[in-house]
N, C-alpha and C. Protein backbone atom coordinates (compact mmCIF):
# COMPACT_ATOMS: atom_id res chain seq x y z
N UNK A 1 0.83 -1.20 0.00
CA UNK A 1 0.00 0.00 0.00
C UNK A 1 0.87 1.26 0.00
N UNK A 2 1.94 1.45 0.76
CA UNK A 2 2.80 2.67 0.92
C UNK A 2 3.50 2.88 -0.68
N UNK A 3 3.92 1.59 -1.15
CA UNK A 3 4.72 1.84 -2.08
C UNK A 3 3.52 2.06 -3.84
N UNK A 4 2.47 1.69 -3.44
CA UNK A 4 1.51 1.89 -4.40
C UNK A 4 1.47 3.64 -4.29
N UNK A 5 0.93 3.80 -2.86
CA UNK A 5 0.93 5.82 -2.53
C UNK A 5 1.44 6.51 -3.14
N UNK A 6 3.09 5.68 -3.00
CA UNK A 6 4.43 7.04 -3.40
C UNK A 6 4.19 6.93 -4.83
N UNK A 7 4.40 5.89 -5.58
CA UNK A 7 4.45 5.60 -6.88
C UNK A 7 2.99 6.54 -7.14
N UNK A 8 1.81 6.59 -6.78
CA UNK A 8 0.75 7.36 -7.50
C UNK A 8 0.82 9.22 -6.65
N UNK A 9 2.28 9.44 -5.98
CA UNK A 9 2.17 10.59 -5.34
C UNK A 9 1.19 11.25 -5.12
N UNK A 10 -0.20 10.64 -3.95
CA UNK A 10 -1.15 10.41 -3.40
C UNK A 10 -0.71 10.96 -1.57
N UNK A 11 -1.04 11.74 -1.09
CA UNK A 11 -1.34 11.36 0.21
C UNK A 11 -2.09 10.68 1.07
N UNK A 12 -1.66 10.28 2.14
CA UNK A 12 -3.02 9.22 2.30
C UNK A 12 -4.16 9.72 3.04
N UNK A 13 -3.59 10.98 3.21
CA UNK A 13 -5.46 11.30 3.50
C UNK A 13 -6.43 11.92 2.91
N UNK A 14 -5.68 11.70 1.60
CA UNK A 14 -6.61 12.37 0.69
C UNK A 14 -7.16 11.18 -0.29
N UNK A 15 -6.63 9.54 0.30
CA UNK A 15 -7.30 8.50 -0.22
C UNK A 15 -9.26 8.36 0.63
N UNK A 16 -9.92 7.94 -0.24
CA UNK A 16 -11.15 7.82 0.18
C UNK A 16 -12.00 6.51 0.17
N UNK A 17 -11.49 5.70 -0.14
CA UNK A 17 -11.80 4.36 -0.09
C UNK A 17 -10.57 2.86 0.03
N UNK A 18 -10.70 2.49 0.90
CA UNK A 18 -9.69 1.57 1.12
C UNK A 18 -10.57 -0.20 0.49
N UNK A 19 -10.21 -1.06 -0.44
CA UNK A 19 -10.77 -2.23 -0.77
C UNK A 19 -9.30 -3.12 -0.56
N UNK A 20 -9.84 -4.28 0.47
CA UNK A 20 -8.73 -5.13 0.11
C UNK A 20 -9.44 -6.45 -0.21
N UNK A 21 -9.13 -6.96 -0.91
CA UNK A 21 -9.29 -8.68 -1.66
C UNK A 21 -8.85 -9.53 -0.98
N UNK A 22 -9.11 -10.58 -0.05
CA UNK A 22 -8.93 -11.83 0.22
C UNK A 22 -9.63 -12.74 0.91
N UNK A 23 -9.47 -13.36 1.28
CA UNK A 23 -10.27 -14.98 1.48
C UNK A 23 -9.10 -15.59 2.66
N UNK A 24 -7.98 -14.80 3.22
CA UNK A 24 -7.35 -15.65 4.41
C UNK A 24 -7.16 -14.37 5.23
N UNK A 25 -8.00 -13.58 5.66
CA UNK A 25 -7.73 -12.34 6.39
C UNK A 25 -6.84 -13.12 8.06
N UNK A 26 -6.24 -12.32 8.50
CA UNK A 26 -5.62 -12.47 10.23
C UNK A 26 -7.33 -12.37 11.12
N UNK A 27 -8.24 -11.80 10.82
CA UNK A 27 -9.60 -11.64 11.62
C UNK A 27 -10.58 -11.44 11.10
N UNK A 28 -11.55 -11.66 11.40
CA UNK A 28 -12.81 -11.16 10.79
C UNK A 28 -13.19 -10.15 10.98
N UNK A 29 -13.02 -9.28 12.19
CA UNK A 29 -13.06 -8.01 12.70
C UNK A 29 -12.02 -7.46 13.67
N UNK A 30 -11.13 -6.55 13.40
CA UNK A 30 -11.55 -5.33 12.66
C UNK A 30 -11.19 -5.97 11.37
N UNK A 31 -11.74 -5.19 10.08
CA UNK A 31 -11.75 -5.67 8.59
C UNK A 31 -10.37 -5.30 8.17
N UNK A 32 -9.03 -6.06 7.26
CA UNK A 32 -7.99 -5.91 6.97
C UNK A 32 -8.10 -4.47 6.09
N UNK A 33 -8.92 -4.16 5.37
CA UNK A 33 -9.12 -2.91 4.75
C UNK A 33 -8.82 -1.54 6.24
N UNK A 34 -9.61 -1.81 7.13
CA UNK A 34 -9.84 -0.80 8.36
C UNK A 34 -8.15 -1.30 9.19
N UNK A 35 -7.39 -2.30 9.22
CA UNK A 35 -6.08 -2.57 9.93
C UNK A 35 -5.30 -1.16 8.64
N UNK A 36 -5.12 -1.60 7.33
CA UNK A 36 -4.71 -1.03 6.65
C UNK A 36 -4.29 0.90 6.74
N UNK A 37 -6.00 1.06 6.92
CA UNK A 37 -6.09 2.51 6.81
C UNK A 37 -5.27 3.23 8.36
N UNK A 38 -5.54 2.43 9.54
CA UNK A 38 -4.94 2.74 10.86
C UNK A 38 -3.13 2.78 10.51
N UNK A 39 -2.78 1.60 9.46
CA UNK A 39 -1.62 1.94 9.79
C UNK A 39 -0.67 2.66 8.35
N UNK A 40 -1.77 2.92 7.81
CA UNK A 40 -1.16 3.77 6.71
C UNK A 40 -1.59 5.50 6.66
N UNK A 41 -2.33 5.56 7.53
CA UNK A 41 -2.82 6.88 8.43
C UNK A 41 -3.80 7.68 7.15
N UNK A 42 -4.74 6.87 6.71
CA UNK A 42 -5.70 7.36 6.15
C UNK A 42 -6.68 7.30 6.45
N UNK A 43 -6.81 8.40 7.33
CA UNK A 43 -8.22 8.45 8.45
C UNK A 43 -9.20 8.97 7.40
N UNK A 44 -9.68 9.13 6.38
CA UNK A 44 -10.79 9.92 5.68
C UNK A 44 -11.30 8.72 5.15
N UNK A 45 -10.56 7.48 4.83
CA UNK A 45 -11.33 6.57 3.80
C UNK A 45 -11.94 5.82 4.59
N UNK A 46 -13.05 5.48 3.84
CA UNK A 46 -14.07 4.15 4.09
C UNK A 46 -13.24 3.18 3.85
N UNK A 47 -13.59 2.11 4.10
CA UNK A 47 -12.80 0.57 4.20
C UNK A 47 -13.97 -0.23 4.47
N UNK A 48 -13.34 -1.66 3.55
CA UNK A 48 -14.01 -2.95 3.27
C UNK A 48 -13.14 -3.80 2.79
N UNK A 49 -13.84 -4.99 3.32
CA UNK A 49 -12.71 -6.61 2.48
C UNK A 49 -13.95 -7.33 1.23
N UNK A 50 -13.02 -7.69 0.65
CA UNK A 50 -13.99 -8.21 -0.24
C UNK A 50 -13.18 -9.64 -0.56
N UNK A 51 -14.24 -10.66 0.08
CA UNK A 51 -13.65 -12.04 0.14
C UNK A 51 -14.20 -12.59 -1.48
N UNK A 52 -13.20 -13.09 -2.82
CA UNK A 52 -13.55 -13.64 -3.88
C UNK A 52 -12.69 -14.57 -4.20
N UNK A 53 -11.83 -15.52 -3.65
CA UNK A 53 -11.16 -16.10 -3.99
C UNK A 53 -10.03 -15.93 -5.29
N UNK A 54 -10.09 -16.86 -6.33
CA UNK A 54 -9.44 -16.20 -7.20
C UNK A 54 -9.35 -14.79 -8.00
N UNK A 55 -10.25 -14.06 -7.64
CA UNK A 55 -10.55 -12.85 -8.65
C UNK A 55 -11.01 -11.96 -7.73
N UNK A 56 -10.58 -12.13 -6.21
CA UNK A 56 -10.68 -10.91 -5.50
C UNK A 56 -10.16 -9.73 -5.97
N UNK A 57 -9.00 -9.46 -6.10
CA UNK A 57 -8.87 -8.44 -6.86
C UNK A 57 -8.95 -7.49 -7.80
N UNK A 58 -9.63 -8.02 -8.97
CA UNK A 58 -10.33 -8.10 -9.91
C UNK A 58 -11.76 -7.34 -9.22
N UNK A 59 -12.21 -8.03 -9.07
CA UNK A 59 -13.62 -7.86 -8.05
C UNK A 59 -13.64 -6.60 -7.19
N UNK A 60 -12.69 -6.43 -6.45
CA UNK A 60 -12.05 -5.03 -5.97
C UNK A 60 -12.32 -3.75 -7.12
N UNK A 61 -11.05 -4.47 -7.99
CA UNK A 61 -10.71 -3.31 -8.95
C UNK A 61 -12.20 -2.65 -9.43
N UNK A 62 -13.16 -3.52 -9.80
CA UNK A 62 -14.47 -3.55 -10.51
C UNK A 62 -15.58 -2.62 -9.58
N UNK A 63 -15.02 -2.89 -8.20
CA UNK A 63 -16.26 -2.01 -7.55
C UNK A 63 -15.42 -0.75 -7.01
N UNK A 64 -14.10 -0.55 -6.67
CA UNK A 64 -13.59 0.35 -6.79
C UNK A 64 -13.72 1.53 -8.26
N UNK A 65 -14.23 1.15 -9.23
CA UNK A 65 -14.42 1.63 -10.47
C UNK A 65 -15.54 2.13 -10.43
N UNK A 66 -16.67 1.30 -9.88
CA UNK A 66 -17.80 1.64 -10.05
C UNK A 66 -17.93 2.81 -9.19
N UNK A 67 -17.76 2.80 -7.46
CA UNK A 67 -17.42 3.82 -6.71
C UNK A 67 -17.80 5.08 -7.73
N UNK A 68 -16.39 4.78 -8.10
CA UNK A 68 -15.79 6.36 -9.18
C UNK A 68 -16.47 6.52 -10.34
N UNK A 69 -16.98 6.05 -10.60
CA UNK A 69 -17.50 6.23 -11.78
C UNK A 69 -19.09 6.36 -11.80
N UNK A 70 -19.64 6.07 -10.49
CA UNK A 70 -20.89 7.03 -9.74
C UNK A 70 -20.79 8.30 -9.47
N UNK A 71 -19.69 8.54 -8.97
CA UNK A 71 -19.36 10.04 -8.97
C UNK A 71 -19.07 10.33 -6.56
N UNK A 72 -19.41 8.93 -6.40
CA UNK A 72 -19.30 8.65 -4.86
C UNK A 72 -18.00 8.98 -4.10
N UNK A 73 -16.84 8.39 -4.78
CA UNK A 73 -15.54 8.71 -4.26
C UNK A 73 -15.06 9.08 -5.57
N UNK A 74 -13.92 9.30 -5.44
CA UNK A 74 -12.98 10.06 -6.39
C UNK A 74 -11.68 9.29 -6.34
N UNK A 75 -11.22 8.47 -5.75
CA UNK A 75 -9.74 7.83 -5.47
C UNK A 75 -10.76 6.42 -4.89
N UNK A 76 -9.04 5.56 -5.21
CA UNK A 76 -9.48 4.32 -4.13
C UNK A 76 -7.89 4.04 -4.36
N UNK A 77 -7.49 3.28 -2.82
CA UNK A 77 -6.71 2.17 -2.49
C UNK A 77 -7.26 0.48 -2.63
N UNK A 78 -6.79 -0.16 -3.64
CA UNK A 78 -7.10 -1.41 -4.04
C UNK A 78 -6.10 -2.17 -3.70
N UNK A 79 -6.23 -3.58 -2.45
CA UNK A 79 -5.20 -4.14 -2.35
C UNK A 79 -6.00 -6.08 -2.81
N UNK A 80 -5.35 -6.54 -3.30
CA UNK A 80 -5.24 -8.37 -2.89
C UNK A 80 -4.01 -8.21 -2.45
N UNK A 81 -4.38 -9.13 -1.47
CA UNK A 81 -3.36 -10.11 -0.85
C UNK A 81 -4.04 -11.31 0.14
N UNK A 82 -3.18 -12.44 -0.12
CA UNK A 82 -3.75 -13.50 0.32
C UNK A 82 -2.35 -14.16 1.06
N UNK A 83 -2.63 -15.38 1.95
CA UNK A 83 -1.57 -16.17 3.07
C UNK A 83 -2.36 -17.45 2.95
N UNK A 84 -2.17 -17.66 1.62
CA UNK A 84 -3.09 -19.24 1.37
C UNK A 84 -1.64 -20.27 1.69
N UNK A 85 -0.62 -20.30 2.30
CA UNK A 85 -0.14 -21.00 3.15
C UNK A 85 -0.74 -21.82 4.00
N UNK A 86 -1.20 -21.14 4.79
CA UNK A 86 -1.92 -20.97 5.76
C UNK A 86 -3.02 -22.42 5.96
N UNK A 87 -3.99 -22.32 4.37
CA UNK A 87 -4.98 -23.05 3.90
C UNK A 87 -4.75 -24.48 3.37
N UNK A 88 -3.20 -24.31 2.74
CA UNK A 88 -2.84 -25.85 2.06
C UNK A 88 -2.74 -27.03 3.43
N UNK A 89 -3.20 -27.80 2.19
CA UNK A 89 -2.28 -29.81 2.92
C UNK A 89 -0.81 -29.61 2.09
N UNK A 90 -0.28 -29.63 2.38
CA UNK A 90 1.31 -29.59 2.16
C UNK A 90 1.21 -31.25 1.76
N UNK A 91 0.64 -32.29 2.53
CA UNK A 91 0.61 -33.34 1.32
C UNK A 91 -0.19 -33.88 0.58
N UNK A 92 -0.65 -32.99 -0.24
CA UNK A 92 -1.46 -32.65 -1.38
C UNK A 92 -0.72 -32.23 -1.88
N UNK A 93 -0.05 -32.81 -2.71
CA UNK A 93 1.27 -32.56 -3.52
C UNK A 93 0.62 -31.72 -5.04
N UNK A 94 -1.00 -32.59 -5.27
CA UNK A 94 -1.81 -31.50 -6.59
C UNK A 94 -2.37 -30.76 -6.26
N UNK A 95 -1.97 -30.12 -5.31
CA UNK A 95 -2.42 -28.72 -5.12
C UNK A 95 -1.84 -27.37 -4.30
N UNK A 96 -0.82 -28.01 -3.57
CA UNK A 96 -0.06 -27.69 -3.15
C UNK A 96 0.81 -26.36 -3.99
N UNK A 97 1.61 -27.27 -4.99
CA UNK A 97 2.78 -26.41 -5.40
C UNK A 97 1.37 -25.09 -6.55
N UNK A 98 0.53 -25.42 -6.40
CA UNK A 98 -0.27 -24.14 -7.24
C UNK A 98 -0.44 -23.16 -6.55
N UNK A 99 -0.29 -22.68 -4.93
CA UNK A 99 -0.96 -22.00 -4.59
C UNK A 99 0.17 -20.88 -3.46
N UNK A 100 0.22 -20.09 -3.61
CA UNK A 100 1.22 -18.69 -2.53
C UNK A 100 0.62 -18.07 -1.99
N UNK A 101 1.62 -17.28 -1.00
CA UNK A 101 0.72 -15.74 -0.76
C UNK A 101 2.21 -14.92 -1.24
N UNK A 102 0.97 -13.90 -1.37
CA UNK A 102 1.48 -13.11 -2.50
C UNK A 102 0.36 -11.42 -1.81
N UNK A 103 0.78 -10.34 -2.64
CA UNK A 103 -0.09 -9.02 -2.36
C UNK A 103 0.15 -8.11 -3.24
N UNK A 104 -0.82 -7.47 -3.65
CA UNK A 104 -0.30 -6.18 -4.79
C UNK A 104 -1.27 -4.91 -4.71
N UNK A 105 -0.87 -3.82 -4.83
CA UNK A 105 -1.76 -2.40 -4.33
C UNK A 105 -1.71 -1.85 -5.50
N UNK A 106 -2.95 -0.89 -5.48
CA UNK A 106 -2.49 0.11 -6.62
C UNK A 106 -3.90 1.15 -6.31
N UNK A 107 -3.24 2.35 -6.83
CA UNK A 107 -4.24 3.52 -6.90
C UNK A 107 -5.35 3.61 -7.49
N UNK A 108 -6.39 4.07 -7.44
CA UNK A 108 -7.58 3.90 -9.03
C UNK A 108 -8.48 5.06 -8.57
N UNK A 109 -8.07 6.41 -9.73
CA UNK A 109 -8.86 7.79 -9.48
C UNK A 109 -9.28 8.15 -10.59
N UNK A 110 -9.75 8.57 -10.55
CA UNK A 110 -11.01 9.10 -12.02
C UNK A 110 -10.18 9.72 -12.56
N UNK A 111 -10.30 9.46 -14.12
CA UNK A 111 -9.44 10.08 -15.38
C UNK A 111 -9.93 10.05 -16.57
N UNK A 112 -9.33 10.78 -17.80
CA UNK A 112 -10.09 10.63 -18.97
C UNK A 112 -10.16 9.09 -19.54
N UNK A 113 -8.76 8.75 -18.92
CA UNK A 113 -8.22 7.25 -19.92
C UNK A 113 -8.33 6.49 -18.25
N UNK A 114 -8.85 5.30 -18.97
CA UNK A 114 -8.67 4.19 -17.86
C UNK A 114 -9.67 2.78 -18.39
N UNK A 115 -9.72 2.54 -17.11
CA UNK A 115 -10.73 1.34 -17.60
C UNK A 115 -12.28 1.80 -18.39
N UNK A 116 -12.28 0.83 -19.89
CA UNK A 116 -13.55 1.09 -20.40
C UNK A 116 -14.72 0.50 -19.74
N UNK A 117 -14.46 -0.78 -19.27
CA UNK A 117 -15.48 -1.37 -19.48
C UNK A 117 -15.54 -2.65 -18.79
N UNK A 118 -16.11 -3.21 -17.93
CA UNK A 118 -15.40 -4.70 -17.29
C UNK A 118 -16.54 -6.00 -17.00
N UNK A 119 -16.37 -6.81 -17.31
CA UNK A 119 -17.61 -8.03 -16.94
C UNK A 119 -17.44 -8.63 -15.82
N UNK A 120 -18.03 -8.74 -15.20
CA UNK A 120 -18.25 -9.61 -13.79
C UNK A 120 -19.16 -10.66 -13.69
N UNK A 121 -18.70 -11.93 -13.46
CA UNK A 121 -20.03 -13.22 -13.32
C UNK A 121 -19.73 -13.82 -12.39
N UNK A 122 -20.39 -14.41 -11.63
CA UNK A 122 -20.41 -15.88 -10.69
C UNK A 122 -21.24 -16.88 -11.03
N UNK A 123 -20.71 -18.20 -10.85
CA UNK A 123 -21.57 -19.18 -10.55
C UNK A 123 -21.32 -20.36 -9.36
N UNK A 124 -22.01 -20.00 -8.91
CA UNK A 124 -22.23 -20.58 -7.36
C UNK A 124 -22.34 -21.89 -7.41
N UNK A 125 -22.91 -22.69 -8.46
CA UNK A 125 -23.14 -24.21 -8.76
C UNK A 125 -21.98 -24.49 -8.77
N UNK A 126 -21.31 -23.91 -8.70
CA UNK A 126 -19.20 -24.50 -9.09
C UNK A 126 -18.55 -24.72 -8.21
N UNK A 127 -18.84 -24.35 -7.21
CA UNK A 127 -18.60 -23.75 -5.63
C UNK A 127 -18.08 -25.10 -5.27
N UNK A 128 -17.92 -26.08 -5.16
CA UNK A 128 -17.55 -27.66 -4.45
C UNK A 128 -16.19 -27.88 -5.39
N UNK A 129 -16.25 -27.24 -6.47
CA UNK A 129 -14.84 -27.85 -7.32
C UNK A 129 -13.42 -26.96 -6.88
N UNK A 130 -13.55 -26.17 -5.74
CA UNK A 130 -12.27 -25.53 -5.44
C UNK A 130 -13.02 -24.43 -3.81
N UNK A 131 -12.37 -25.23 -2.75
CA UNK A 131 -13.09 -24.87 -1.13
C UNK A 131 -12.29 -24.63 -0.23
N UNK A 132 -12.61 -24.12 0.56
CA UNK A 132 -11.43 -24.03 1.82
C UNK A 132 -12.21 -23.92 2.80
N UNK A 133 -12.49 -24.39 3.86
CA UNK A 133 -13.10 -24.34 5.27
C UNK A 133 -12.68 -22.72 5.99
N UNK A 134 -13.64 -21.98 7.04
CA UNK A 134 -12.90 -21.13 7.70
C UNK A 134 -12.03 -22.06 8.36
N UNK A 135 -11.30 -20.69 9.58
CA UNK A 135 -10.48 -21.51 10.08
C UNK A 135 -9.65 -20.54 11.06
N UNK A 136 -9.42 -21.04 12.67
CA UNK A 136 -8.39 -19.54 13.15
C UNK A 136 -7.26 -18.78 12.65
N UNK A 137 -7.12 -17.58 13.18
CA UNK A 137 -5.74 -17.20 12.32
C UNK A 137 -4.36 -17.99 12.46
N UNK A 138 -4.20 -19.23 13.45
CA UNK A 138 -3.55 -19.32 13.70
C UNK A 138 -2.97 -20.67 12.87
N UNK A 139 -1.89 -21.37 12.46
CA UNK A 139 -1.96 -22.84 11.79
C UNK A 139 -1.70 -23.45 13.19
N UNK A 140 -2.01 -24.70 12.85
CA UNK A 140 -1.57 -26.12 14.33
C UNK A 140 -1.80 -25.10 15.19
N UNK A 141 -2.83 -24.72 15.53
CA UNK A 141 -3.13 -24.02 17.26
C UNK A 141 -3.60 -25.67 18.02
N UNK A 142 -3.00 -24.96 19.25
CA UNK A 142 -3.29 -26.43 19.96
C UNK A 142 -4.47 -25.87 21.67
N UNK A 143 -5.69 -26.63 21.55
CA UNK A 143 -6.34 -26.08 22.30
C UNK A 143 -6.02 -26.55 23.89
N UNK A 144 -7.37 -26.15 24.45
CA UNK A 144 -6.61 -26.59 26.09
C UNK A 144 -6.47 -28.16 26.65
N UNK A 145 -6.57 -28.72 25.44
CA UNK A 145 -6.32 -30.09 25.77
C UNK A 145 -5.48 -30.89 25.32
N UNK A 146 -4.71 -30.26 24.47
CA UNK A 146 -3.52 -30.49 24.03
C UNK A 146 -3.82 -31.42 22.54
N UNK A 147 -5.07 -31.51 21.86
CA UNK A 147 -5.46 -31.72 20.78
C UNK A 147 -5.04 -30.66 19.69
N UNK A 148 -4.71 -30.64 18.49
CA UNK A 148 -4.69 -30.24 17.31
C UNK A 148 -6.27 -29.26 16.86
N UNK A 149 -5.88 -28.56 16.63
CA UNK A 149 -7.65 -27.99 16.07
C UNK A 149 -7.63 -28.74 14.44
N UNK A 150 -9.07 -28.73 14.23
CA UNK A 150 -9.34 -29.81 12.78
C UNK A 150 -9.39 -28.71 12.30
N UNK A 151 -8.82 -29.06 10.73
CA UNK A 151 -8.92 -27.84 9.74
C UNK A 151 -9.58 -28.19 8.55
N UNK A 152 -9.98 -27.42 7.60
CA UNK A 152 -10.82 -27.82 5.98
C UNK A 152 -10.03 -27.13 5.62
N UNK A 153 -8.36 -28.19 4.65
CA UNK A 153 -7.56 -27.53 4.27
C UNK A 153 -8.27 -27.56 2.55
N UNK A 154 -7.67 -26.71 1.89
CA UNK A 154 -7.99 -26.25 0.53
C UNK A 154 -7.77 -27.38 -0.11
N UNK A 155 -9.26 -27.27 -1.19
CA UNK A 155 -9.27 -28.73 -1.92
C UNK A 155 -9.22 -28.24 -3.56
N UNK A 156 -9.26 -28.97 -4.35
CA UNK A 156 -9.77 -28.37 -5.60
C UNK A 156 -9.57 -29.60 -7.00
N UNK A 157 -10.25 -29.31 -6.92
CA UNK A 157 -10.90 -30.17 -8.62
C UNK A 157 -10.09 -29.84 -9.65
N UNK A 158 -8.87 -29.59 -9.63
CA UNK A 158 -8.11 -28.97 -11.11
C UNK A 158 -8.50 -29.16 -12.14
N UNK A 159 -9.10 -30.20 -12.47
CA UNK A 159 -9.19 -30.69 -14.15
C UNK A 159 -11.13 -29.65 -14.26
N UNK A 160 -11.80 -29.80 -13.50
CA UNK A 160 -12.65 -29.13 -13.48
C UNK A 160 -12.79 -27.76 -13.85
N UNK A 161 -11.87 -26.84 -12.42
CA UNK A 161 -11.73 -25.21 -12.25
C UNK A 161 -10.80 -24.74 -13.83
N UNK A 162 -10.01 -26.09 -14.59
CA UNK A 162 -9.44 -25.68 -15.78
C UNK A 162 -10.67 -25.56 -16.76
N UNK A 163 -11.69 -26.65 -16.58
CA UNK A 163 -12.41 -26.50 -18.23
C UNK A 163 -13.05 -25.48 -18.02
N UNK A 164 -13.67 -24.68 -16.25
CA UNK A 164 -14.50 -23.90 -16.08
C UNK A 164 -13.75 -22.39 -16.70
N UNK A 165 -12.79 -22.21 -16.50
CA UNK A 165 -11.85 -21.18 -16.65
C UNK A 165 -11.45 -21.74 -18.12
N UNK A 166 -11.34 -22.18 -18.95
CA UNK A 166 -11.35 -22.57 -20.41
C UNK A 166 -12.74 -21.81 -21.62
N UNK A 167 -13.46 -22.53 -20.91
CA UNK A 167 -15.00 -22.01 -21.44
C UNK A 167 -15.82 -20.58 -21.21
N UNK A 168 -15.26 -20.30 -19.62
CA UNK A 168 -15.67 -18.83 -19.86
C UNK A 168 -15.01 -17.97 -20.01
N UNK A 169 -13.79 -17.65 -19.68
CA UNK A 169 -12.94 -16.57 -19.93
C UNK A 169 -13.13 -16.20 -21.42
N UNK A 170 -13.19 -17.02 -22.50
CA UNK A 170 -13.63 -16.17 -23.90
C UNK A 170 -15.04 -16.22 -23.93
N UNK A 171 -15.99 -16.41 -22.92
CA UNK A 171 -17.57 -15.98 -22.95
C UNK A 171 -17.28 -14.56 -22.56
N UNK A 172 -16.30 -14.25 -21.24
CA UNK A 172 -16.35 -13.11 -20.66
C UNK A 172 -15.84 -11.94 -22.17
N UNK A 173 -14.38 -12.33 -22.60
CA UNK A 173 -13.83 -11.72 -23.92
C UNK A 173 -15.22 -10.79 -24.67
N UNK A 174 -15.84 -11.83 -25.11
CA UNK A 174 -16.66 -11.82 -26.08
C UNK A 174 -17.62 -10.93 -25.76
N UNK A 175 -18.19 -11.00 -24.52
CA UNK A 175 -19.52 -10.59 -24.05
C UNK A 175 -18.51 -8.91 -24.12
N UNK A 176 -17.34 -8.44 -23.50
CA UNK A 176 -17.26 -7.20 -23.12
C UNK A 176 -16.99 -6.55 -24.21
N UNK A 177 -17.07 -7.20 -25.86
CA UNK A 177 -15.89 -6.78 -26.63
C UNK A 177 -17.46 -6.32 -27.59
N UNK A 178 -18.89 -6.91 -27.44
CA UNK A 178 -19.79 -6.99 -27.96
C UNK A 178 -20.58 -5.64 -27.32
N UNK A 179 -20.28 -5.65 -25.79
CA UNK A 179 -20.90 -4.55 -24.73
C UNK A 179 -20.07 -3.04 -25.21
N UNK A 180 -19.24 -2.83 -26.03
CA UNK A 180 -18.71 -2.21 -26.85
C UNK A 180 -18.53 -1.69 -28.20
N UNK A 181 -19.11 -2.69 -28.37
CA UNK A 181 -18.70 -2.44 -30.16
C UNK A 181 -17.44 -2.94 -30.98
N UNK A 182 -16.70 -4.14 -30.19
CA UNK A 182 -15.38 -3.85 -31.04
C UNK A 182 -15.02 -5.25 -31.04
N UNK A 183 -14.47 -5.55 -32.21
CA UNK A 183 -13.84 -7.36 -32.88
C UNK A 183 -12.32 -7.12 -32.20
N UNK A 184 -12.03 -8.31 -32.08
CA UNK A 184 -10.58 -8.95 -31.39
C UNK A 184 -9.47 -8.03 -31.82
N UNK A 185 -9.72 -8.10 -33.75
CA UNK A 185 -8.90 -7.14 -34.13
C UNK A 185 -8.40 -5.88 -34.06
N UNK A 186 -9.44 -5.51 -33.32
CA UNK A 186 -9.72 -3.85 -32.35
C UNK A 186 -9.11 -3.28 -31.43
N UNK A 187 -8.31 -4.44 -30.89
CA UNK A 187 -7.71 -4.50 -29.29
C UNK A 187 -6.32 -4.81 -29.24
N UNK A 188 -5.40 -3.45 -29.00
CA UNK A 188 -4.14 -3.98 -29.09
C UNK A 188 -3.25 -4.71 -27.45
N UNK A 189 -3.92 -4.54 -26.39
CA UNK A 189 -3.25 -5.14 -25.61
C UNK A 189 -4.13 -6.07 -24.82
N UNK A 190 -3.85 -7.41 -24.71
CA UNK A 190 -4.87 -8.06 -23.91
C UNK A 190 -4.09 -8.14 -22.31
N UNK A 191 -4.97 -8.35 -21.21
CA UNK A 191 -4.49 -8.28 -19.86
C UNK A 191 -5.30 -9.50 -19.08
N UNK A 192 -5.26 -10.67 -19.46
CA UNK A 192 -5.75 -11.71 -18.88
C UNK A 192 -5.78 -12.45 -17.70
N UNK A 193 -6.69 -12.10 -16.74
CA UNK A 193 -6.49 -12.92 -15.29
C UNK A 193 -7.69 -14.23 -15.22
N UNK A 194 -6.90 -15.14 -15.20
CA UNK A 194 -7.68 -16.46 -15.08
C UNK A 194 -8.06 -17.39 -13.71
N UNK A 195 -9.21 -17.62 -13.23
CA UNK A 195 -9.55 -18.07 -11.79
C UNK A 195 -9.28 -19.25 -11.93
């Protein structure tokens, strides 16, 4: 977040919306968006988490846009970051080596040039082919009885979440390129994030 600030030479209290993306927050309350703003000293912004798994960020970026493009806020701080460490079976060797934590910030304020245009879908029927149980912040916490706490470590259907992410990502293409007006040939840079 600091190094997103300097790079958009932003102060931070003149940020007005704080969004962070993830699905392995340290708490449920206070919200990692509201930890954020306390320690990046941007007392003016609103703050929220927005739990989406693969495309939290994305999802962020999308309602951070919308925000602005209501005319509601004027700036946003957009973060994902995830500690899906945390979530793996380490011996789950197929699924394992797919998954990090990782984090990335960035500014997003109303301008002439920016994002045109963006599609957003869910389908909830899909929901069993890639899961993770809640779970404390802590890994191997050991309670007062000297038992292990049970965990719902992260599962996932790979061959599945591939054909699902095969088949729609050029539904999504298509649908935004149509919500526009414009053929493939139209578009000189593509920026592809796949769930």
């Amino acid at each position: 977040a600091l190094r997103a600030i300097e790079n958009a030479g932003i102060e931070p209290d003149r940020i007005e919306l704080i969004l962070v993306a993830t699905s392995s927050p340290d708490s449920m309350f206070p919200n990692t968006a509201s930890l954020v703003q306390k320690n990046i000293a941007a007392h003016n912004a609103a703050c929220f988490d927005i739990s989406a798994a693969c495309t939290g960020f994305l999802v962020a970026l999308d309602t951070a846009h919308a925000f602005i493009k209501s005319g509601i806020y004027k700036n946003a701080l957009v973060i994902g970051a995830e500690v899906m460490s945390k979530t793996i079976d380490w011996s789950d060797r197929s699924t394992c080596v797919l998954f990090g934590d990782g984090a990335g910030a960035a500014i997003v304020e109303a301008g002439s040039v920016g994002i045109e245009d963006m599609v957003m879908h869910s389908d909830g029927g899909g929901g069993n082919v890639l899961t993770a149980g809640s779970r404390s912040p802590q890994n191997f916490l050991i309670n007062e009885n000297e038992k292990t706490e049970q965990y719902s470590w992260l599962k996932m259907d790979g061959q599945e979440v591939f054909m699902f992410a095969v088949r729609k990502v050029p539904e999504c293409i298509a649908e935004v390129l149509e919500r526009n007006s414009l053929k493939v040939d139209d578009v000189d840079h593509f920026i592809l994030h796949q769930a």
